[in-house]
N, C-alpha and C. Protein backbone atom coordinates (compact mmCIF):
# COMPACT_ATOMS: atom_id res chain seq x y z
N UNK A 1 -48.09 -27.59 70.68
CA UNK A 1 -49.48 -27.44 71.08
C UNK A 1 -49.59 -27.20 72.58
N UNK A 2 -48.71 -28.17 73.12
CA UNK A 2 -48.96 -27.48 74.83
C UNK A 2 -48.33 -26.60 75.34
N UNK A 3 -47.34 -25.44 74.46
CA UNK A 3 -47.40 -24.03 74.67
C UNK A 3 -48.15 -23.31 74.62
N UNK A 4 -49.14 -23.62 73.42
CA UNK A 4 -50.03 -22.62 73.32
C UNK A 4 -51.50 -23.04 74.00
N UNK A 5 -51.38 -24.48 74.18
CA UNK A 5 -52.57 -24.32 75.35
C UNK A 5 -52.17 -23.73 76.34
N UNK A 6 -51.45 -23.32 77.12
CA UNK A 6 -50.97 -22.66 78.62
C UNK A 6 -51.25 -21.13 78.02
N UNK A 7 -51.59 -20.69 77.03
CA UNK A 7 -51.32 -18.95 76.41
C UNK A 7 -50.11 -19.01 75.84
N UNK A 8 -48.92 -19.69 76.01
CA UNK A 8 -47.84 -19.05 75.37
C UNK A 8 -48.18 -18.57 74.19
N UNK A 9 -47.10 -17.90 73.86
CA UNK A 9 -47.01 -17.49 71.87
C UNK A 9 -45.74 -18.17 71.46
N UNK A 10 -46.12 -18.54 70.41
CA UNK A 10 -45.39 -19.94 69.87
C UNK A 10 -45.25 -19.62 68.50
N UNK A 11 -43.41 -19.58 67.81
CA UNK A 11 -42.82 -19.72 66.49
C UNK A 11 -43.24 -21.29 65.81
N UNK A 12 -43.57 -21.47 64.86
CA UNK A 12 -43.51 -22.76 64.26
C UNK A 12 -42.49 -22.49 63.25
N UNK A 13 -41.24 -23.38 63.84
CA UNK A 13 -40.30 -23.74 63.13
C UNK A 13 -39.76 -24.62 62.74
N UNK A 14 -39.74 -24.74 61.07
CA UNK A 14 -39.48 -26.24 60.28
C UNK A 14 -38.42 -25.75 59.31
N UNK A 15 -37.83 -27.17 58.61
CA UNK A 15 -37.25 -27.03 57.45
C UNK A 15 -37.80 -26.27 56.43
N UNK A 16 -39.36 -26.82 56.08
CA UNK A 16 -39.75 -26.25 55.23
C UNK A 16 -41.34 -26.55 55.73
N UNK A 17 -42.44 -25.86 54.95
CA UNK A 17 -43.89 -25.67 55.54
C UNK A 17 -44.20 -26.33 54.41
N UNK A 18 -45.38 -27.13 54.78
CA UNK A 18 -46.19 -27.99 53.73
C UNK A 18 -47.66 -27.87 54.31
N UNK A 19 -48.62 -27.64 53.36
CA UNK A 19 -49.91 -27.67 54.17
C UNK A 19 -50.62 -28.57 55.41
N UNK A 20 -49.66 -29.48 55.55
CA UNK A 20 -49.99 -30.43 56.53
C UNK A 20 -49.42 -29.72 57.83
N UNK A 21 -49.49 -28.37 57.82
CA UNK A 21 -48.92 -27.72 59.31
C UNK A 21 -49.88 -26.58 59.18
N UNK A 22 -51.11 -26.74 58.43
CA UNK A 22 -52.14 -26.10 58.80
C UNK A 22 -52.36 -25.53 60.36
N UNK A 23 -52.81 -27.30 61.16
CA UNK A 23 -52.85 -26.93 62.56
C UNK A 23 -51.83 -26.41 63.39
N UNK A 24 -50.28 -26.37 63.46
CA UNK A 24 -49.65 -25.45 63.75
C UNK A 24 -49.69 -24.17 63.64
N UNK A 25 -49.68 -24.27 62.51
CA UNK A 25 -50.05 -22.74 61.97
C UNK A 25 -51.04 -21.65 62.54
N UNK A 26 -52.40 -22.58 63.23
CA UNK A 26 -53.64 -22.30 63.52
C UNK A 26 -53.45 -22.12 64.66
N UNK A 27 -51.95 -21.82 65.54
CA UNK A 27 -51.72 -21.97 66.86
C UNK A 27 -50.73 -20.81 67.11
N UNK A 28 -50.14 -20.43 66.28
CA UNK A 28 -49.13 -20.06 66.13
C UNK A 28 -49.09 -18.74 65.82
N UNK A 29 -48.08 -17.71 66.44
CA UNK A 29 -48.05 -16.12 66.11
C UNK A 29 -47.17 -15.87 64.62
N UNK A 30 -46.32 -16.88 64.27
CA UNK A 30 -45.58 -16.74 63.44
C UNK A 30 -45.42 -18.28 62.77
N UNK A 31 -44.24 -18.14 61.58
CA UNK A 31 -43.80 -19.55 61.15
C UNK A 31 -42.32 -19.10 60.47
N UNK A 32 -41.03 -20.01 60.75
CA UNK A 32 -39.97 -19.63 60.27
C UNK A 32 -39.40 -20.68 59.67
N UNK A 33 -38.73 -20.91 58.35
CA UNK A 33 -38.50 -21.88 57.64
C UNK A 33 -37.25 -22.02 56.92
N UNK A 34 -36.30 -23.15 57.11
CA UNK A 34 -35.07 -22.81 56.06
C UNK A 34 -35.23 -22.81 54.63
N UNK A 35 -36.30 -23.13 54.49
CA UNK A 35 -36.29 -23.38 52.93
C UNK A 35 -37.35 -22.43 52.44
N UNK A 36 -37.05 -21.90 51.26
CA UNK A 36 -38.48 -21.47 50.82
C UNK A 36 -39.59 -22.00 50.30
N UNK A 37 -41.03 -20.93 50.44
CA UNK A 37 -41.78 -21.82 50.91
C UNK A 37 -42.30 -21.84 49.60
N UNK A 38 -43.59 -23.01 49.30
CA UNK A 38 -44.92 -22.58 48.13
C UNK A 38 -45.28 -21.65 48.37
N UNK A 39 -46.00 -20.85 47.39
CA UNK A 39 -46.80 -19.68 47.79
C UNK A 39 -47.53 -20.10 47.98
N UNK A 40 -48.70 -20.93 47.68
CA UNK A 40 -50.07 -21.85 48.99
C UNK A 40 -49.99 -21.43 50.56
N UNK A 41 -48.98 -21.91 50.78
CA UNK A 41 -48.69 -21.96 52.11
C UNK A 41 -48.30 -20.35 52.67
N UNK A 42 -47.37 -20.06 51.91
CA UNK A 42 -47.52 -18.10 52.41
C UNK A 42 -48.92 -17.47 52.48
N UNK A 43 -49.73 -17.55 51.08
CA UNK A 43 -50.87 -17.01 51.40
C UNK A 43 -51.26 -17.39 52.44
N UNK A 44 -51.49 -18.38 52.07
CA UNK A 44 -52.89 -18.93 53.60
C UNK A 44 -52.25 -18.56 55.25
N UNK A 45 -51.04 -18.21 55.38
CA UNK A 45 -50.50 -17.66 56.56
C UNK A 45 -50.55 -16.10 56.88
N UNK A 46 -50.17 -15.77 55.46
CA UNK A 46 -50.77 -13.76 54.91
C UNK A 46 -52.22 -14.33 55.59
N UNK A 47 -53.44 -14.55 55.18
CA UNK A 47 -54.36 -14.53 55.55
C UNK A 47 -54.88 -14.90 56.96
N UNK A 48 -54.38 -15.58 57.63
CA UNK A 48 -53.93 -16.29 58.94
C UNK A 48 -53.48 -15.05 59.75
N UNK A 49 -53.11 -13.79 58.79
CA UNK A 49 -52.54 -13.40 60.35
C UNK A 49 -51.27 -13.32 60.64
N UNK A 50 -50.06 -14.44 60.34
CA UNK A 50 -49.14 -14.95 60.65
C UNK A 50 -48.21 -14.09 59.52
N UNK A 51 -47.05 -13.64 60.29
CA UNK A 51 -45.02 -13.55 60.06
C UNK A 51 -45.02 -14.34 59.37
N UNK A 52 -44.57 -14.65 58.54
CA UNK A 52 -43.94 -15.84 57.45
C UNK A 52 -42.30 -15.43 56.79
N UNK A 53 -41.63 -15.83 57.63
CA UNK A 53 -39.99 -15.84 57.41
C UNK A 53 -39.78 -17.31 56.81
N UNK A 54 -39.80 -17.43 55.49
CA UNK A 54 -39.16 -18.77 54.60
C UNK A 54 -37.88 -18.49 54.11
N UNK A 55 -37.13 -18.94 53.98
CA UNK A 55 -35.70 -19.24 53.23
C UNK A 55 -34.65 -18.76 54.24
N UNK A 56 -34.92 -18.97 55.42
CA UNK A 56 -34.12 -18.82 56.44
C UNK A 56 -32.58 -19.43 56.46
N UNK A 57 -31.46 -18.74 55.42
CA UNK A 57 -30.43 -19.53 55.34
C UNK A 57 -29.20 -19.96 56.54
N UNK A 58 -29.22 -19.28 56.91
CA UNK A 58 -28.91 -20.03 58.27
C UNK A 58 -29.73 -20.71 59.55
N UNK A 59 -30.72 -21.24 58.90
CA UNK A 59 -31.63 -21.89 60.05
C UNK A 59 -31.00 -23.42 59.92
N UNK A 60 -30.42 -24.24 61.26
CA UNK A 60 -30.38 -25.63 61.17
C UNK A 60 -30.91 -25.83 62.63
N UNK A 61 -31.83 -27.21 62.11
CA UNK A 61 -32.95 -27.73 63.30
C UNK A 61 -32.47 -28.93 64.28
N UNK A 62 -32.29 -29.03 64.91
CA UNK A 62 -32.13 -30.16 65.81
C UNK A 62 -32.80 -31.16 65.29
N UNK A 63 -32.22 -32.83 65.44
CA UNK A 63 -33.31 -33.78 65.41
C UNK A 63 -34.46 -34.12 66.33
N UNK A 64 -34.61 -33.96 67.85
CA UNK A 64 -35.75 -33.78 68.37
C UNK A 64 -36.31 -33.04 68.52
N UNK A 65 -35.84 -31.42 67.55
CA UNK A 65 -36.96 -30.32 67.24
C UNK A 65 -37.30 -29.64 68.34
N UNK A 66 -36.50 -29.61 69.26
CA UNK A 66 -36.35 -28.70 70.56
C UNK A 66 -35.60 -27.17 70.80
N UNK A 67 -34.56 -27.68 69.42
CA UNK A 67 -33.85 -26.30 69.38
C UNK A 67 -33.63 -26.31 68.13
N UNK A 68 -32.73 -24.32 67.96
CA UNK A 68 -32.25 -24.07 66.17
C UNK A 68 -31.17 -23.66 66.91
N UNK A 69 -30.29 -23.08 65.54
CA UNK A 69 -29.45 -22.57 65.69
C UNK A 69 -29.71 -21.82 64.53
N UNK A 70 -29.36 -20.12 64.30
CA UNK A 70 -29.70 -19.36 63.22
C UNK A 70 -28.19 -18.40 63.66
N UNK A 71 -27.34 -19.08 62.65
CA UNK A 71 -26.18 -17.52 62.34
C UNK A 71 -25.21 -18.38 63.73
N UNK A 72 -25.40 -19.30 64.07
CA UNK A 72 -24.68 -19.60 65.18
C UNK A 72 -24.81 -19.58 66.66
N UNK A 73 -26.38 -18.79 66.39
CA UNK A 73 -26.84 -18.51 67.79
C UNK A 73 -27.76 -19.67 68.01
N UNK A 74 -27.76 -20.33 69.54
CA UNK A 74 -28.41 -21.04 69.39
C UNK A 74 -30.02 -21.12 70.47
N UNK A 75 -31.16 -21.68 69.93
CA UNK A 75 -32.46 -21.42 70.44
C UNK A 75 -33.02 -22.36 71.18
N UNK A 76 -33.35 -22.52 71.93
CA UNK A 76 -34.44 -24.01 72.48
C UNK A 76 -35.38 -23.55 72.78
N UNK A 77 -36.20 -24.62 73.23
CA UNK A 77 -37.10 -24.55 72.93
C UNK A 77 -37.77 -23.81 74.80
N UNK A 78 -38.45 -22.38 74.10
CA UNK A 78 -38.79 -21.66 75.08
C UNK A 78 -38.51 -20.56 75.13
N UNK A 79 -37.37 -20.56 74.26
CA UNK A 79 -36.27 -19.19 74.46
C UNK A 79 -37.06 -18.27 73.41
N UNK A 80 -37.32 -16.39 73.73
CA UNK A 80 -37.89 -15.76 72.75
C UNK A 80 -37.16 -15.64 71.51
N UNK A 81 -37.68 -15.51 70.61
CA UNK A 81 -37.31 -14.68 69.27
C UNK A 81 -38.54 -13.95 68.66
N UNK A 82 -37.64 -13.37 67.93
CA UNK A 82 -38.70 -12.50 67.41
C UNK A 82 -38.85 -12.29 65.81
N UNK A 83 -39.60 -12.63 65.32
CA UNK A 83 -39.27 -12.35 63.35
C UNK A 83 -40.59 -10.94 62.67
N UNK A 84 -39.63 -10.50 61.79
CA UNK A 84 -39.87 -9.36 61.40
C UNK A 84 -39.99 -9.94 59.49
N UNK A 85 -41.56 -9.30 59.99
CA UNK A 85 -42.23 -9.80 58.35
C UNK A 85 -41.87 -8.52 57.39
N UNK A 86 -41.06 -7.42 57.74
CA UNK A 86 -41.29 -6.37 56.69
C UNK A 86 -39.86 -6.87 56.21
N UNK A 87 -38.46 -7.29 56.84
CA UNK A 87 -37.34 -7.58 56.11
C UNK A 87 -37.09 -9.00 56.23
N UNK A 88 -37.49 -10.26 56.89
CA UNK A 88 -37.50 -11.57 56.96
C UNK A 88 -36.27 -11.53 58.10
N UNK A 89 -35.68 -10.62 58.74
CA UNK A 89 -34.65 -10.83 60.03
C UNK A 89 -35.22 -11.75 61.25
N UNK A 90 -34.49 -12.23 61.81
CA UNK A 90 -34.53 -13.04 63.15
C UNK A 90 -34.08 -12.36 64.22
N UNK A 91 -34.72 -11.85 64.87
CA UNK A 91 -34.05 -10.92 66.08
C UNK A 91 -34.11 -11.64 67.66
N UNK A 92 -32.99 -12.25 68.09
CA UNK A 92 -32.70 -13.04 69.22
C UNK A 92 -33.91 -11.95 70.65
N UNK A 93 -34.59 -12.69 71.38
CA UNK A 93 -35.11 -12.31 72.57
C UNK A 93 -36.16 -11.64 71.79
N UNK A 94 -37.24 -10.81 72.60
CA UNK A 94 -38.19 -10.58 72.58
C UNK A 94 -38.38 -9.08 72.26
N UNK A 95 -38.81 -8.52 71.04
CA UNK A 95 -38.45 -7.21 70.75
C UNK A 95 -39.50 -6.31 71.24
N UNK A 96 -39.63 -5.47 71.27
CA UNK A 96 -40.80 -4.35 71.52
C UNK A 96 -41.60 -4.32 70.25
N UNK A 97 -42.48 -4.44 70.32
CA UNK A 97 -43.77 -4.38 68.90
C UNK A 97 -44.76 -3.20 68.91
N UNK A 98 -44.64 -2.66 67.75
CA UNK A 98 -45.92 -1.04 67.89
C UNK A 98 -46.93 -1.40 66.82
N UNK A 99 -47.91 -1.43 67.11
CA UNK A 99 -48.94 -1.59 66.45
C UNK A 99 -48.75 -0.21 65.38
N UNK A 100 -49.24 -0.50 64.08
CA UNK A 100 -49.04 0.22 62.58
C UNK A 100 -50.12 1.24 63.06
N UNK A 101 -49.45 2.27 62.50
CA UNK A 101 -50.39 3.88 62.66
C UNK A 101 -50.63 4.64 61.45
N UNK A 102 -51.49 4.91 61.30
CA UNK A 102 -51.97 6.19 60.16
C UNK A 102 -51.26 7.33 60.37
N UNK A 103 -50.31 7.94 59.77
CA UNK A 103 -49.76 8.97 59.99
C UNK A 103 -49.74 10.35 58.68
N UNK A 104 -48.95 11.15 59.00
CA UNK A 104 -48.21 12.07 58.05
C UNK A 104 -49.17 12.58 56.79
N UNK A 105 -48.47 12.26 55.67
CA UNK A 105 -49.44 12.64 54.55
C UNK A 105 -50.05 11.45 53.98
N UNK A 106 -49.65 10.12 54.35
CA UNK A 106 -51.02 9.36 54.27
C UNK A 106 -51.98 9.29 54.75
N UNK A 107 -52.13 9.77 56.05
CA UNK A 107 -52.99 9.94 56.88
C UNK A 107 -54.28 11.27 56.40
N UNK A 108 -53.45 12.15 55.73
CA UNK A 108 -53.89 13.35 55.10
C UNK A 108 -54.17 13.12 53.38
N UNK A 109 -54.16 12.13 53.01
CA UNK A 109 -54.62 11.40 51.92
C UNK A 109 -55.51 10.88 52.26
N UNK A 110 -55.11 9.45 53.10
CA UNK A 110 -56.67 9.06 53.25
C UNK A 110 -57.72 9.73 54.08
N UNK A 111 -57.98 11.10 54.79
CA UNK A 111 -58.74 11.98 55.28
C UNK A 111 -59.36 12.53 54.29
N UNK A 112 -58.64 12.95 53.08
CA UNK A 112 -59.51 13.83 51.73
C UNK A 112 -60.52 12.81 51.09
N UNK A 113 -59.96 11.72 51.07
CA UNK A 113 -60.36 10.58 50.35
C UNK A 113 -61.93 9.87 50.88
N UNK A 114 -61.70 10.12 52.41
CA UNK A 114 -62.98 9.49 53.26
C UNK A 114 -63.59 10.75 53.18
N UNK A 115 -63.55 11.89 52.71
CA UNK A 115 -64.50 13.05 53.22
C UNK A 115 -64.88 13.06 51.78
N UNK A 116 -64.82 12.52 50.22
CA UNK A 116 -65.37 12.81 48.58
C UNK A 116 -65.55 11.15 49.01
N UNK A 117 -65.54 9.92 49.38
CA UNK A 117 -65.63 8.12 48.69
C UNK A 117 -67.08 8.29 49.04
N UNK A 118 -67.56 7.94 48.09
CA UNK A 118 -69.51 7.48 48.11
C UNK A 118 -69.67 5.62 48.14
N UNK A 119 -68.08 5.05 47.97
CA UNK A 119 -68.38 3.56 48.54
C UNK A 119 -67.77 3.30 50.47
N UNK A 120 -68.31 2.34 50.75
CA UNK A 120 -68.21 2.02 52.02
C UNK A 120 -66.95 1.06 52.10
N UNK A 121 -66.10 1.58 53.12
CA UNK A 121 -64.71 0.52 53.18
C UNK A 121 -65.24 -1.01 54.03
N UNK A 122 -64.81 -2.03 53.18
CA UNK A 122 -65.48 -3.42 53.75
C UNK A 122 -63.62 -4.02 54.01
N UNK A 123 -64.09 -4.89 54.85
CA UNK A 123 -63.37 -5.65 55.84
C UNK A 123 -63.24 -7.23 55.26
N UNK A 124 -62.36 -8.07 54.60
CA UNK A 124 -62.36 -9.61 54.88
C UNK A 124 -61.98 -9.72 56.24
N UNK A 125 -62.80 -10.23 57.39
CA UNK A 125 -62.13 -10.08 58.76
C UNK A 125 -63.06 -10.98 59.41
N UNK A 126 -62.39 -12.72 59.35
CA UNK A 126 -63.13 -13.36 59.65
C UNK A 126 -62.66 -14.00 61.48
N UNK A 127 -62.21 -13.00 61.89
CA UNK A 127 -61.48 -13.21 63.77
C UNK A 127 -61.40 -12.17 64.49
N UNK A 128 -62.12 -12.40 65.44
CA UNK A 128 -62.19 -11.06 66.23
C UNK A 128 -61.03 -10.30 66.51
N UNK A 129 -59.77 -10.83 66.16
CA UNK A 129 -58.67 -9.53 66.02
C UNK A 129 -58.80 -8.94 64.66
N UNK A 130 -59.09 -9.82 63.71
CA UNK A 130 -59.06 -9.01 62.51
C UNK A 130 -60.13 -7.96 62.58
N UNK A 131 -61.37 -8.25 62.76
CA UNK A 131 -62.28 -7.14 62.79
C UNK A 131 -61.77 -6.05 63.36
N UNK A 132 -61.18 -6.17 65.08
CA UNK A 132 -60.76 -5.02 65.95
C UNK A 132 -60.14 -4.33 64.73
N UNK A 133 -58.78 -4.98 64.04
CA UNK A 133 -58.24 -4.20 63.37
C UNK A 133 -58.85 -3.50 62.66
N UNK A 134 -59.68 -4.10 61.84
CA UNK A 134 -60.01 -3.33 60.41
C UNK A 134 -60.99 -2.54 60.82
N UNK A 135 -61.67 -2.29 62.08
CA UNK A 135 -62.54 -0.93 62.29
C UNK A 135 -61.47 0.30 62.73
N UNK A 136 -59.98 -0.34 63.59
CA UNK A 136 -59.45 0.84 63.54
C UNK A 136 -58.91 1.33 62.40
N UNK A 137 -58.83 0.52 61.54
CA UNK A 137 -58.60 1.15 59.86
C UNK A 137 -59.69 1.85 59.07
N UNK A 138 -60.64 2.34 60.53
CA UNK A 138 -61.77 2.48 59.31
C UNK A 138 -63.37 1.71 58.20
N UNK A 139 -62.66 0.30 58.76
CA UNK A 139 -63.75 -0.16 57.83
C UNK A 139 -64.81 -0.05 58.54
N UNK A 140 -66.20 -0.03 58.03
CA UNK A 140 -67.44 0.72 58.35
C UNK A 140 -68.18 -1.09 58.67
């Protein structure tokens, strides 16, 4: 918590996630876990916003929860990482991030599609990043 009061961006990393890490969660850019998780707890992080890397098999935690070690490498607390929600990898230090783009022939799909739809694209987008997002997606 007093990383992310200063601004930092902050991994929440446990053995395993139980809804009682709601408020972490509610702080947090991501969550990484050795164990896999409930799906309760994935959704509500899908919805949150949040990376959700569970079954992290080489994740072991320190007992005062200051550092990991993943694959042998080891983390404390401060040090970047970075987790990647499209393959569940752990990528040591701080990676470059590109915000998702409309491209190619999806892009030329959904252009035919918005020029014939007689319904209006709606948004669940209850945080002012989500909204930002979902108007650059379009939603009306």
């Amino acid at each position: 918590e007093a990383w992310a009061g200063r601004g930092e961006k902050v991994i929440l990393v446990r053995s395993r996630s139980c809804l009682e890490d709601l408020a972490g969660m509610d702080i947090c850019q991501g969550v990484l876990t050795a164990c896999s998780v409930a799906a309760g707890v994935a959704l509500m992080a899908r919805e949150m916003g949040l990376c959700y890397v569970a079954g992290c098999a080489g994740l072991q935690l320190s007992g005062e929860g200051t550092e990991c070690s993943i694959g042998g490498h080891l983390f404390q607390e401060g040090d970047w990482l970075t987790l990647s929600g499209q393959d569940g990898s752990v990528i040591p230090g701080k990676a470059k991030l590109i915000e998702p783009t409309v491209t190619g022939h999806f892009k030329t799909v959904m252009e035919w599609a918005a020029k014939y739809r007689r319904l209006k694209v709606r948004a669940n987008a209850d945080t002012p990043g989500k909204v930002a997002a979902a108007l650059r997606f379009g939603a009306e």
